[in-house]
N, C-alpha and C. Protein backbone atom coordinates (compact mmCIF):
# COMPACT_ATOMS: atom_id res chain seq x y z
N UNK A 1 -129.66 -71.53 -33.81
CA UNK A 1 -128.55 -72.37 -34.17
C UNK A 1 -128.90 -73.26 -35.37
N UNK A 2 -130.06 -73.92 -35.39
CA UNK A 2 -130.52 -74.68 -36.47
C UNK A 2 -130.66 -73.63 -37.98
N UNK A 3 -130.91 -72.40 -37.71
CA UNK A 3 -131.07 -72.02 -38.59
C UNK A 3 -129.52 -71.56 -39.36
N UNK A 4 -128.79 -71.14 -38.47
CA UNK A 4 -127.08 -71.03 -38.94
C UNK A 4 -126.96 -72.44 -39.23
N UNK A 5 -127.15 -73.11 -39.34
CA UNK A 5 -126.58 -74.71 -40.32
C UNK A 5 -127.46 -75.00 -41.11
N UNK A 6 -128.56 -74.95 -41.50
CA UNK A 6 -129.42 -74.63 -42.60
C UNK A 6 -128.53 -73.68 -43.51
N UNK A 7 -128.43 -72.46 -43.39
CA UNK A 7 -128.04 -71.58 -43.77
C UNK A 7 -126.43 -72.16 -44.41
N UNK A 8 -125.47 -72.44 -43.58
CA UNK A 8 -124.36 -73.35 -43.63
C UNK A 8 -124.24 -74.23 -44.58
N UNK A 9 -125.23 -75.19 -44.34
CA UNK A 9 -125.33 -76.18 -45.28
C UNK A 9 -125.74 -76.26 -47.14
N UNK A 10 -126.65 -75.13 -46.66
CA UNK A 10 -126.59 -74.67 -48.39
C UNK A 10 -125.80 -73.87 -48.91
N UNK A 11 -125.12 -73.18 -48.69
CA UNK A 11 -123.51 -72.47 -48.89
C UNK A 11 -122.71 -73.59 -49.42
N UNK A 12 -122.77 -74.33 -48.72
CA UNK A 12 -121.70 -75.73 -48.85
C UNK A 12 -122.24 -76.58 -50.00
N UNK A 13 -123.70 -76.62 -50.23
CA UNK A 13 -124.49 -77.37 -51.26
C UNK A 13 -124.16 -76.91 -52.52
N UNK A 14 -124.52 -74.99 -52.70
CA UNK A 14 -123.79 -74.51 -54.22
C UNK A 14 -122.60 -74.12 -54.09
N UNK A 15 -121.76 -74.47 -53.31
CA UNK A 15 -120.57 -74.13 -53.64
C UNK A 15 -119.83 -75.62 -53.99
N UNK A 16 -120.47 -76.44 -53.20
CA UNK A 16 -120.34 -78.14 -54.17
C UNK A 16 -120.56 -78.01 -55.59
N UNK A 17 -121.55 -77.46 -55.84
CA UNK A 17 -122.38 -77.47 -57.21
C UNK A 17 -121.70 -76.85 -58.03
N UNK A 18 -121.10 -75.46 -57.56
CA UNK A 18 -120.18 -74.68 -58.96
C UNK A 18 -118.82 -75.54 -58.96
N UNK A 19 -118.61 -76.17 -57.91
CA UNK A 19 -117.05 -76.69 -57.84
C UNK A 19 -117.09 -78.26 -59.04
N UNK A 20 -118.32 -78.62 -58.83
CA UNK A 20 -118.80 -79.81 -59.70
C UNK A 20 -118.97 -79.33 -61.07
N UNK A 21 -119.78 -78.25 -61.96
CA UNK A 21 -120.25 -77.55 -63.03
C UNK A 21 -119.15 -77.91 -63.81
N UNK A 22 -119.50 -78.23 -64.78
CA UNK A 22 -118.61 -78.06 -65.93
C UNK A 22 -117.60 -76.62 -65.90
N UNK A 23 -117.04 -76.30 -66.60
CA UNK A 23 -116.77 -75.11 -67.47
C UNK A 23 -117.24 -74.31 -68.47
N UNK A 24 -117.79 -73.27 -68.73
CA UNK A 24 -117.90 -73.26 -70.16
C UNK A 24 -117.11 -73.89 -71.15
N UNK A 25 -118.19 -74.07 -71.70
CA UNK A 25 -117.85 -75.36 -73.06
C UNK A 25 -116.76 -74.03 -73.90
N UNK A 26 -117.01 -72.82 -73.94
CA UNK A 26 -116.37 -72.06 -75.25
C UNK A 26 -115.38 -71.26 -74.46
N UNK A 27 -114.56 -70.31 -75.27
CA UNK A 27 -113.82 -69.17 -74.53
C UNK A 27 -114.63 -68.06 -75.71
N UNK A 28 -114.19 -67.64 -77.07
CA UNK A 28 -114.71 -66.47 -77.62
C UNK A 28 -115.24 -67.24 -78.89
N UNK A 29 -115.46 -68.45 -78.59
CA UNK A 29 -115.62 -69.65 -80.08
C UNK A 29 -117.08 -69.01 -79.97
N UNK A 30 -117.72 -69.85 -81.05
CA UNK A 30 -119.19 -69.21 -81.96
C UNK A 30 -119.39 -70.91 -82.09
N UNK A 31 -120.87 -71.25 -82.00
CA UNK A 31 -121.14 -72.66 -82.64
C UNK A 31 -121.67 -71.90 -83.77
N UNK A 32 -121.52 -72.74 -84.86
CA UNK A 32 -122.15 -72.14 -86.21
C UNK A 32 -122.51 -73.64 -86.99
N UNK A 33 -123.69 -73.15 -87.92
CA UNK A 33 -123.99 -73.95 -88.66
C UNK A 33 -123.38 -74.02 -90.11
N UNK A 34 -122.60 -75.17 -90.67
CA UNK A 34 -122.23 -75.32 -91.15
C UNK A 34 -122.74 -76.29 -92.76
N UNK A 35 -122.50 -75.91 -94.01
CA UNK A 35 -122.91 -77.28 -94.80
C UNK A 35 -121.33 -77.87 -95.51
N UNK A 36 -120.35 -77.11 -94.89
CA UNK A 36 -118.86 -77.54 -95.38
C UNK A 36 -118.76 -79.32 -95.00
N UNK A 37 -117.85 -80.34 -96.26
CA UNK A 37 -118.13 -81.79 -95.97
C UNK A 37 -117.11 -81.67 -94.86
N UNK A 38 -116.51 -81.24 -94.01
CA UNK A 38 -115.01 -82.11 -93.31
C UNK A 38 -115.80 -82.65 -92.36
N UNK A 39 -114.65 -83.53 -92.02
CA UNK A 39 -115.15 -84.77 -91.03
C UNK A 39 -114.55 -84.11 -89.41
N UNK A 40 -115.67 -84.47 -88.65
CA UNK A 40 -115.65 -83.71 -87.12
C UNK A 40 -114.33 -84.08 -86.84
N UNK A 41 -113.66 -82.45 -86.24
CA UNK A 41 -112.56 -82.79 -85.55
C UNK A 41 -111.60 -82.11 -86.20
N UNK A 42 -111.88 -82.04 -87.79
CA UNK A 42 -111.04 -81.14 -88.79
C UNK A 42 -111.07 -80.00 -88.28
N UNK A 43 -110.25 -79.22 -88.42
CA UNK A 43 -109.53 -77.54 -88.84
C UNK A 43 -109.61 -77.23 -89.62
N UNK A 44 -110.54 -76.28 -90.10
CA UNK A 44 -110.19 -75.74 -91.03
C UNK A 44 -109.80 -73.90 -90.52
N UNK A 45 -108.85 -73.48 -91.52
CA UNK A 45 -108.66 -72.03 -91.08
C UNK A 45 -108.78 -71.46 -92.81
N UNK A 46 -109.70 -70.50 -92.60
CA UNK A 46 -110.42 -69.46 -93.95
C UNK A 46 -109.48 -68.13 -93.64
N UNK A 47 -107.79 -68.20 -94.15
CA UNK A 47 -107.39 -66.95 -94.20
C UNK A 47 -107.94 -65.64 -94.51
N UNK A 48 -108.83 -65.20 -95.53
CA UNK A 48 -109.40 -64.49 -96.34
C UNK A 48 -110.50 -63.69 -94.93
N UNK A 49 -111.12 -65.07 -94.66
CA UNK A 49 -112.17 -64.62 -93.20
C UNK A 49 -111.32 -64.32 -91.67
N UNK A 50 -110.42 -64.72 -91.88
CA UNK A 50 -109.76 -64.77 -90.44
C UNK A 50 -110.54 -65.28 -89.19
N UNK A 51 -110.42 -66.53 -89.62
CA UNK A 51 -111.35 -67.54 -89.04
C UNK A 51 -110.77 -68.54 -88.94
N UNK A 52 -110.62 -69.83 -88.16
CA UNK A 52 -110.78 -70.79 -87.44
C UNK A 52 -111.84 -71.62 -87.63
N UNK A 53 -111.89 -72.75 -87.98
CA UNK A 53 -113.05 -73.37 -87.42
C UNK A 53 -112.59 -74.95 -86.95
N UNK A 54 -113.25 -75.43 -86.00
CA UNK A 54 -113.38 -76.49 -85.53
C UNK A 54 -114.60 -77.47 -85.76
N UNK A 55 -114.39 -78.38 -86.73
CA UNK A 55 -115.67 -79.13 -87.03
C UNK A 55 -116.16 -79.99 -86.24
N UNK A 56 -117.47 -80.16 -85.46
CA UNK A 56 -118.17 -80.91 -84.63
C UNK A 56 -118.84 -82.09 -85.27
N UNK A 57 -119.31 -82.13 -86.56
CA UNK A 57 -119.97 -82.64 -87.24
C UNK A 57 -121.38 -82.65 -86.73
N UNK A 58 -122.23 -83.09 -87.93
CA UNK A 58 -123.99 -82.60 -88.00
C UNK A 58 -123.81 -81.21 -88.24
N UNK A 59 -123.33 -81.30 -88.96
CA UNK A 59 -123.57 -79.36 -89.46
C UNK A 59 -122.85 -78.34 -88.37
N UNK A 60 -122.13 -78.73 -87.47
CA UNK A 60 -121.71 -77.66 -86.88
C UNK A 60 -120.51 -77.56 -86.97
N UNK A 61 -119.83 -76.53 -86.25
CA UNK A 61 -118.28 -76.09 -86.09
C UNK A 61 -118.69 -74.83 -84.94
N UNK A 62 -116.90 -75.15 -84.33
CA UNK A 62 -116.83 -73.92 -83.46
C UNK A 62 -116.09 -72.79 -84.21
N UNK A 63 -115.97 -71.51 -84.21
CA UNK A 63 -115.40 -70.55 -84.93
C UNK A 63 -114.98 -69.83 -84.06
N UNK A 64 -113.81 -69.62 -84.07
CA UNK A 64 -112.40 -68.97 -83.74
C UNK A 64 -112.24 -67.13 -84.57
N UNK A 65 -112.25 -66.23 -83.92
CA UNK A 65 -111.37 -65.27 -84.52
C UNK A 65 -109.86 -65.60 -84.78
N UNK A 66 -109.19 -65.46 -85.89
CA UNK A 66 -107.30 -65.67 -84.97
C UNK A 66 -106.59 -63.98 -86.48
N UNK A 67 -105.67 -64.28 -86.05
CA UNK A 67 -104.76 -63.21 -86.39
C UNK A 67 -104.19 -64.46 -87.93
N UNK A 68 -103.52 -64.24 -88.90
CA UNK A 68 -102.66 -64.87 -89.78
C UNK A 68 -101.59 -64.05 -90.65
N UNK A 69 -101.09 -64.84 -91.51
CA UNK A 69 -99.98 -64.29 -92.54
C UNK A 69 -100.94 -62.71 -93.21
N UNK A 70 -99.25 -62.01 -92.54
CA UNK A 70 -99.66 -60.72 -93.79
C UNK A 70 -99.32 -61.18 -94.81
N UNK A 71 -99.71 -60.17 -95.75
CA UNK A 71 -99.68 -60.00 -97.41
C UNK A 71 -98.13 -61.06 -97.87
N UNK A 72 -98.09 -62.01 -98.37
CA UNK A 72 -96.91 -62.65 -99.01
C UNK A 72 -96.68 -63.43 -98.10
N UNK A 73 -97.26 -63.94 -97.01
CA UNK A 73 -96.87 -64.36 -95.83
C UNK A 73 -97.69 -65.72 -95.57
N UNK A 74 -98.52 -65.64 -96.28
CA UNK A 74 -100.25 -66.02 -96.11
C UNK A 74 -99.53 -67.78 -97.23
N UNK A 75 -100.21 -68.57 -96.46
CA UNK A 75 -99.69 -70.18 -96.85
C UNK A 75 -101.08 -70.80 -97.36
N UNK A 76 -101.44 -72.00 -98.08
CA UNK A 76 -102.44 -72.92 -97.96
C UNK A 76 -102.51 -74.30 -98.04
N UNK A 77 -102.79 -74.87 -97.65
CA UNK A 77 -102.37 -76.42 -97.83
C UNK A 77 -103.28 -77.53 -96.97
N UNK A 78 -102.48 -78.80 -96.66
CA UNK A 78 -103.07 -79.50 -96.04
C UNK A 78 -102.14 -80.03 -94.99
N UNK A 79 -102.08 -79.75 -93.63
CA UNK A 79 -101.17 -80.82 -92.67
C UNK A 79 -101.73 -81.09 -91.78
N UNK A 80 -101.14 -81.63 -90.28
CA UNK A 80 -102.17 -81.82 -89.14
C UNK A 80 -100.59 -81.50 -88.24
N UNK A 81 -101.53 -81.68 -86.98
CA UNK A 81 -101.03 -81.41 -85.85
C UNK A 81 -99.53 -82.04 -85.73
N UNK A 82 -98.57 -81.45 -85.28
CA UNK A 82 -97.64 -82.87 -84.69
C UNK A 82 -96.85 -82.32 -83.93
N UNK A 83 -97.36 -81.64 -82.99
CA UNK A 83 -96.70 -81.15 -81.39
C UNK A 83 -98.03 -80.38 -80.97
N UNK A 84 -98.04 -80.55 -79.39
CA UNK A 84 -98.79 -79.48 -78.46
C UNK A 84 -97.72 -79.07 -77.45
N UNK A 85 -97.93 -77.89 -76.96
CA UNK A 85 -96.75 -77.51 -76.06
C UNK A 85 -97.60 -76.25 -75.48
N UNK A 86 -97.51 -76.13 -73.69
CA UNK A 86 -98.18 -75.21 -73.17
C UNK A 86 -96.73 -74.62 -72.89
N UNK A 87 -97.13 -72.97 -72.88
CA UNK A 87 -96.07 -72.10 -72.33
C UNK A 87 -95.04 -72.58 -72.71
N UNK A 88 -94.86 -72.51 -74.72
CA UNK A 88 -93.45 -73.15 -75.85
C UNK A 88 -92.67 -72.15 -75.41
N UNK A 89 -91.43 -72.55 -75.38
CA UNK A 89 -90.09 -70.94 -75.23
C UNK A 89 -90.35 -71.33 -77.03
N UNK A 90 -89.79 -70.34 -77.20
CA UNK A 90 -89.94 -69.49 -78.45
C UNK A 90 -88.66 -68.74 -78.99
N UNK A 91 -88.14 -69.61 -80.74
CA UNK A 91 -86.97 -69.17 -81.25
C UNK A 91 -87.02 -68.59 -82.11
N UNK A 92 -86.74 -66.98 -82.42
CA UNK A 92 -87.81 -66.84 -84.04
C UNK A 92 -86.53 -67.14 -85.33
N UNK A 93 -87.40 -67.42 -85.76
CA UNK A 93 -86.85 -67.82 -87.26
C UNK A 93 -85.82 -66.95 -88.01
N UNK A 94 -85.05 -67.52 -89.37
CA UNK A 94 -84.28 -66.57 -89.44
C UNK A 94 -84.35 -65.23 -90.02
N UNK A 95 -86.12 -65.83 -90.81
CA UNK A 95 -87.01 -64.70 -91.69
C UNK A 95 -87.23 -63.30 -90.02
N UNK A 96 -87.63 -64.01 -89.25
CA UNK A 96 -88.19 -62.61 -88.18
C UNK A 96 -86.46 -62.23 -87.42
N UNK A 97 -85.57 -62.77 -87.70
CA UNK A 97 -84.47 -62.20 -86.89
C UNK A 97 -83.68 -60.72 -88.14
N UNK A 98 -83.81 -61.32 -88.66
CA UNK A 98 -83.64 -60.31 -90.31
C UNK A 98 -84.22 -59.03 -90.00
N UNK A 99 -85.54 -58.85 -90.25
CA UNK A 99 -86.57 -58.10 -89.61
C UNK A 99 -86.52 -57.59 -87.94
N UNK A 100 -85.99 -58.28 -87.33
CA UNK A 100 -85.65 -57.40 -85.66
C UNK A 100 -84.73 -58.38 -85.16
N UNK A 101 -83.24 -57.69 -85.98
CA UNK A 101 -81.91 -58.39 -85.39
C UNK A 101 -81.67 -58.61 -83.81
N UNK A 102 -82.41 -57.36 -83.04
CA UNK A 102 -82.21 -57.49 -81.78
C UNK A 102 -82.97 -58.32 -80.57
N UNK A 103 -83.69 -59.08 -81.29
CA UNK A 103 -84.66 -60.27 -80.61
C UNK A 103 -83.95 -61.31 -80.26
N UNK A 104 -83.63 -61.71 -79.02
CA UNK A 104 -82.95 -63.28 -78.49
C UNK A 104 -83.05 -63.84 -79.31
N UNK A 105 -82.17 -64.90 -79.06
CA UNK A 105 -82.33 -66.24 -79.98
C UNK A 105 -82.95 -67.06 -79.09
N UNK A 106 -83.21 -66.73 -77.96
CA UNK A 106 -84.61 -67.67 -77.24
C UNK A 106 -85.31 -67.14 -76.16
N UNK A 107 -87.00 -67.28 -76.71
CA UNK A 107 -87.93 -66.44 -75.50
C UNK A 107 -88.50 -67.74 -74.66
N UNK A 108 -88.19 -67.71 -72.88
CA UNK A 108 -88.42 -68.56 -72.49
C UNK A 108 -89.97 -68.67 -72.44
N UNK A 109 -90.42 -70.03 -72.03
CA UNK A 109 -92.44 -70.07 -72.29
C UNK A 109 -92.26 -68.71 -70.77
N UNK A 110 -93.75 -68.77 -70.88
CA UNK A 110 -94.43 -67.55 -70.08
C UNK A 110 -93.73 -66.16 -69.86
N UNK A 111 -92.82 -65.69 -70.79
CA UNK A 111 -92.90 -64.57 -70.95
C UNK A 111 -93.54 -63.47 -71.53
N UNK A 112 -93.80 -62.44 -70.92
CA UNK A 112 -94.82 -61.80 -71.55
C UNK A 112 -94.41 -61.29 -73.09
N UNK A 113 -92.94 -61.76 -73.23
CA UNK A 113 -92.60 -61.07 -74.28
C UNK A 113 -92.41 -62.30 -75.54
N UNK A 114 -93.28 -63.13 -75.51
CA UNK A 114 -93.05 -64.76 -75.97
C UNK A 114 -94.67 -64.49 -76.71
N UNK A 115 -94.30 -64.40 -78.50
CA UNK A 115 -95.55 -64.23 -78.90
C UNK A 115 -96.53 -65.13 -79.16
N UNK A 116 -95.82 -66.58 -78.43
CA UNK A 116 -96.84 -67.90 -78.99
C UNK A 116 -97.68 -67.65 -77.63
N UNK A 117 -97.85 -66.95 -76.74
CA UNK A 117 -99.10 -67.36 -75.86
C UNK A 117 -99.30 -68.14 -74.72
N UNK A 118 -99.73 -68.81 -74.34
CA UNK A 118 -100.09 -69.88 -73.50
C UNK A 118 -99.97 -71.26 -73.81
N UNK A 119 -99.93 -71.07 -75.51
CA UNK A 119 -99.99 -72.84 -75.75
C UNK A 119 -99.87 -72.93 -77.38
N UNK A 120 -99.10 -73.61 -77.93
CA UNK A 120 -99.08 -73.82 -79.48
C UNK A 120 -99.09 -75.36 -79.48
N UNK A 121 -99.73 -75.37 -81.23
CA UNK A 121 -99.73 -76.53 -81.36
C UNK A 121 -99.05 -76.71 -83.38
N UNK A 122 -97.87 -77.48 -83.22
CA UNK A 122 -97.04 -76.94 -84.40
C UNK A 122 -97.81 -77.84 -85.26
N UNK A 123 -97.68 -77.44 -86.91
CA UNK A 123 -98.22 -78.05 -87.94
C UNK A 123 -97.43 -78.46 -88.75
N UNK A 124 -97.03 -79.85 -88.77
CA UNK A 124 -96.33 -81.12 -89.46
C UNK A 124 -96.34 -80.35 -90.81
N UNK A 125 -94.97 -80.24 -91.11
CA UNK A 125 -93.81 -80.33 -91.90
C UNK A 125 -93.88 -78.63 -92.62
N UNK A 126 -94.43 -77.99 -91.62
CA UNK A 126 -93.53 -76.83 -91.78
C UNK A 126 -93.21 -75.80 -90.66
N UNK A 127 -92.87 -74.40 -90.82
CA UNK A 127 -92.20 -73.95 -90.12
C UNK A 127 -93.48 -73.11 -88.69
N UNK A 128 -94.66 -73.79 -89.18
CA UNK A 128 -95.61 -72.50 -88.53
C UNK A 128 -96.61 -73.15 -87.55
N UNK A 129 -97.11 -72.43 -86.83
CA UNK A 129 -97.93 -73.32 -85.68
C UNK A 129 -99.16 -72.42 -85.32
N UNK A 130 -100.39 -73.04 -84.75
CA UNK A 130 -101.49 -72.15 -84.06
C UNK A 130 -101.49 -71.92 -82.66
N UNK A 131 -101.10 -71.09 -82.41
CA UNK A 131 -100.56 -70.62 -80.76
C UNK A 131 -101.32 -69.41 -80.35
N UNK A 132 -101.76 -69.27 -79.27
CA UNK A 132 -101.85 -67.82 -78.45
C UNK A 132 -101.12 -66.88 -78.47
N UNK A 133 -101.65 -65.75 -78.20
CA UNK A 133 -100.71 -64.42 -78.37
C UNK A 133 -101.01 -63.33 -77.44
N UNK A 134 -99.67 -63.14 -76.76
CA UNK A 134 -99.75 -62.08 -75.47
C UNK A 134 -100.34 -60.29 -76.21
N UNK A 135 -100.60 -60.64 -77.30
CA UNK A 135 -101.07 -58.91 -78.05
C UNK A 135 -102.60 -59.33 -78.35
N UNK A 136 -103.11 -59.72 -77.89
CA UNK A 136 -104.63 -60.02 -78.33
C UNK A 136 -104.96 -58.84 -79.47
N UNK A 137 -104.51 -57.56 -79.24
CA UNK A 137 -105.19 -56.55 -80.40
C UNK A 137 -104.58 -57.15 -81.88
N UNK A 138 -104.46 -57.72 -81.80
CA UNK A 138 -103.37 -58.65 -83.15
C UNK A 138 -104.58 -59.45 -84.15
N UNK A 139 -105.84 -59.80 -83.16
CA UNK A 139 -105.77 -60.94 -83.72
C UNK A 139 -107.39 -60.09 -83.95
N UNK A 140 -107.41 -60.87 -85.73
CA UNK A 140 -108.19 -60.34 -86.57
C UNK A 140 -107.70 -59.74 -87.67
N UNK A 141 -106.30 -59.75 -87.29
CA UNK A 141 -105.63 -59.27 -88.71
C UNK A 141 -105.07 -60.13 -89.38
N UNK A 142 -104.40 -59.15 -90.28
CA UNK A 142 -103.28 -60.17 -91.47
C UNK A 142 -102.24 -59.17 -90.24
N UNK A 143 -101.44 -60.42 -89.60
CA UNK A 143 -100.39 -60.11 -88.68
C UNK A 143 -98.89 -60.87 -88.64
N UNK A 144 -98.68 -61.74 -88.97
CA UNK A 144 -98.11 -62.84 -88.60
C UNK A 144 -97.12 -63.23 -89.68
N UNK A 145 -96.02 -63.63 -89.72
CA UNK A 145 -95.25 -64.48 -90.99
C UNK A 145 -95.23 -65.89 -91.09
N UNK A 146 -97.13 -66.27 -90.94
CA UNK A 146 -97.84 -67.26 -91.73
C UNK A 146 -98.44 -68.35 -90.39
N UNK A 147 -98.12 -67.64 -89.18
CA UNK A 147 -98.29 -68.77 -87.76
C UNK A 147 -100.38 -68.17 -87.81
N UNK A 148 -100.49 -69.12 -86.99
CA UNK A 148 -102.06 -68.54 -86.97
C UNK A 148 -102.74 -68.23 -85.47
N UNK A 149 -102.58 -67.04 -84.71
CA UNK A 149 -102.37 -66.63 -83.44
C UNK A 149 -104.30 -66.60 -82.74
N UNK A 150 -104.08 -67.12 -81.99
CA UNK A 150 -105.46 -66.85 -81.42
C UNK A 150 -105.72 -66.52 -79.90
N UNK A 151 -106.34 -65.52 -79.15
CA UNK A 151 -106.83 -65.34 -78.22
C UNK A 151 -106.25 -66.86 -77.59
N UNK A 152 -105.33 -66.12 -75.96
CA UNK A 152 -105.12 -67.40 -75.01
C UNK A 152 -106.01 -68.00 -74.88
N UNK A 153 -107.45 -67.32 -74.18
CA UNK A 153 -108.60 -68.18 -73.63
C UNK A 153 -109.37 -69.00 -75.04
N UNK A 154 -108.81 -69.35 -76.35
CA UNK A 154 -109.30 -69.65 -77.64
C UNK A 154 -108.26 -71.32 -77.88
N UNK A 155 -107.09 -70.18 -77.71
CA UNK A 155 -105.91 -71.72 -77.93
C UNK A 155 -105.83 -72.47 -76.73
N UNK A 156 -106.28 -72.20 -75.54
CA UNK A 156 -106.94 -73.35 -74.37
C UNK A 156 -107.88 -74.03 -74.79
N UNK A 157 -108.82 -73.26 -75.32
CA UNK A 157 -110.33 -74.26 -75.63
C UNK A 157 -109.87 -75.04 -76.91
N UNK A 158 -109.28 -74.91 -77.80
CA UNK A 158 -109.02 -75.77 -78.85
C UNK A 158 -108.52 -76.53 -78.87
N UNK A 159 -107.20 -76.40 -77.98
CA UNK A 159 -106.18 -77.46 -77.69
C UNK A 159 -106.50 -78.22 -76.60
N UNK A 160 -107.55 -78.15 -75.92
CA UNK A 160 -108.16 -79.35 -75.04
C UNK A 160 -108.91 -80.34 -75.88
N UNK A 161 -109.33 -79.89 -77.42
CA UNK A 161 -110.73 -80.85 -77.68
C UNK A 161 -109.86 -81.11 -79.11
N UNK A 162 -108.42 -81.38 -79.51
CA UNK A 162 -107.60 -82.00 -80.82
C UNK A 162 -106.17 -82.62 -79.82
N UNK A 163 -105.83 -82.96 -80.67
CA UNK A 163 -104.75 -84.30 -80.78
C UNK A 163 -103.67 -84.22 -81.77
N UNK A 164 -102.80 -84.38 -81.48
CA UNK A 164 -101.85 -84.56 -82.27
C UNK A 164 -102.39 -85.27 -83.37
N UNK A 165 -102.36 -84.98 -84.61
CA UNK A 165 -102.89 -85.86 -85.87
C UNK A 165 -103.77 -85.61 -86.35
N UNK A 166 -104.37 -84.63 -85.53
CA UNK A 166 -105.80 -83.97 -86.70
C UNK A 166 -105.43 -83.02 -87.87
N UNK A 167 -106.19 -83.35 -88.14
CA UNK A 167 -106.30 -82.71 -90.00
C UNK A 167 -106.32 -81.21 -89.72
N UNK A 168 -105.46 -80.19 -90.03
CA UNK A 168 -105.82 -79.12 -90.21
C UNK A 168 -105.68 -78.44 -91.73
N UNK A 169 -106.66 -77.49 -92.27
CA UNK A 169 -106.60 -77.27 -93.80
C UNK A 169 -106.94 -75.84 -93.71
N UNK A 170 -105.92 -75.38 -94.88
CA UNK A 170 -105.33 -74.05 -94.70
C UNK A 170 -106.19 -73.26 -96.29
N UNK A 171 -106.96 -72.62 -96.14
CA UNK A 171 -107.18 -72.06 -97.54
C UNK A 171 -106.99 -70.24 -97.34
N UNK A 172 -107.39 -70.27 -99.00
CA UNK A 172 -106.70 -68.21 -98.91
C UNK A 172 -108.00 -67.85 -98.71
């Protein structure tokens, strides 16, 4: 009997322990060393690389695969955050209704047929946002009419560790 609660009791000890554990810190992110100046916390996204990065500062960043603008599609600039939204319903624009007249004029969040994903986060003062995408084979390309799509388990990890108001910077 002593030995069934021995036994018992440490069951109960690591299963305390994984229930306590962090999370992994990443989903498909990369820490990388960096000598780029932005200040931790910046975005930057390298269209050209189809890359993501998240600056930590001291030389690092996390790096993101994501999907972006095809050919003519492709934007650069400077804005920041100014919405987060998990499971956004989704209205497409009048550029993608042109292109597939027969698409609703609204995809509710968590449909599988809703290409922002699990979670977007829109970019102040224009039409495009960095969101998840239910096509994961998407992402790594020039895909998109200029939104910047990343792996769900990617736009969870990112959008837990920014804020509305961070700097994101867009180059070709």
């Amino acid at each position: 009997m002593l030995g069934k609660r021995r036994f018992t009791a440490a069951i109960a000890a690591v299963l305390g322990f994984l229930a306590l554990a962090p999370l992994p810190a990443l989903a498909l992110g990369t820490v990388v060393e960096t000598r780029d100046g932005y200040a931790a916390g910046t975005i930057l996204i390298r269209t050209h690389e189809r890359r993501l990065y998240l600056f930590l500062g001291t030389g690092r960043a996390i790096r993101y695969p994501v999907g972006v603008g095809r050919p003519g599609m492709q934007w650069s600039g400077r804005t920041s955050i100014s919405g987060k939204y998990v499971h956004p319903a989704w209205s497409p624009p009048a550029s993608i209704k042109r292109e597939n007249p027969r698409l609703p004029n609204l995809i509710r969040g968590g449909s599988r047929h809703n290409p922002m994903g699990v979670a977007a986060m829109t970019l102040s003062g224009t039409q495009y946002a960095i969101h998840g995408t239910n096509q994961p084979r998407l992402i790594g390309g020039f895909v998109s009419h200029g939104c910047i799509r990343m792996y769900n388990a990617d736009i969870t990890d990112l959008y837990s560790r920014v804020s509305v108001g961070t700097t994101v910077v867009v180059t070709r």
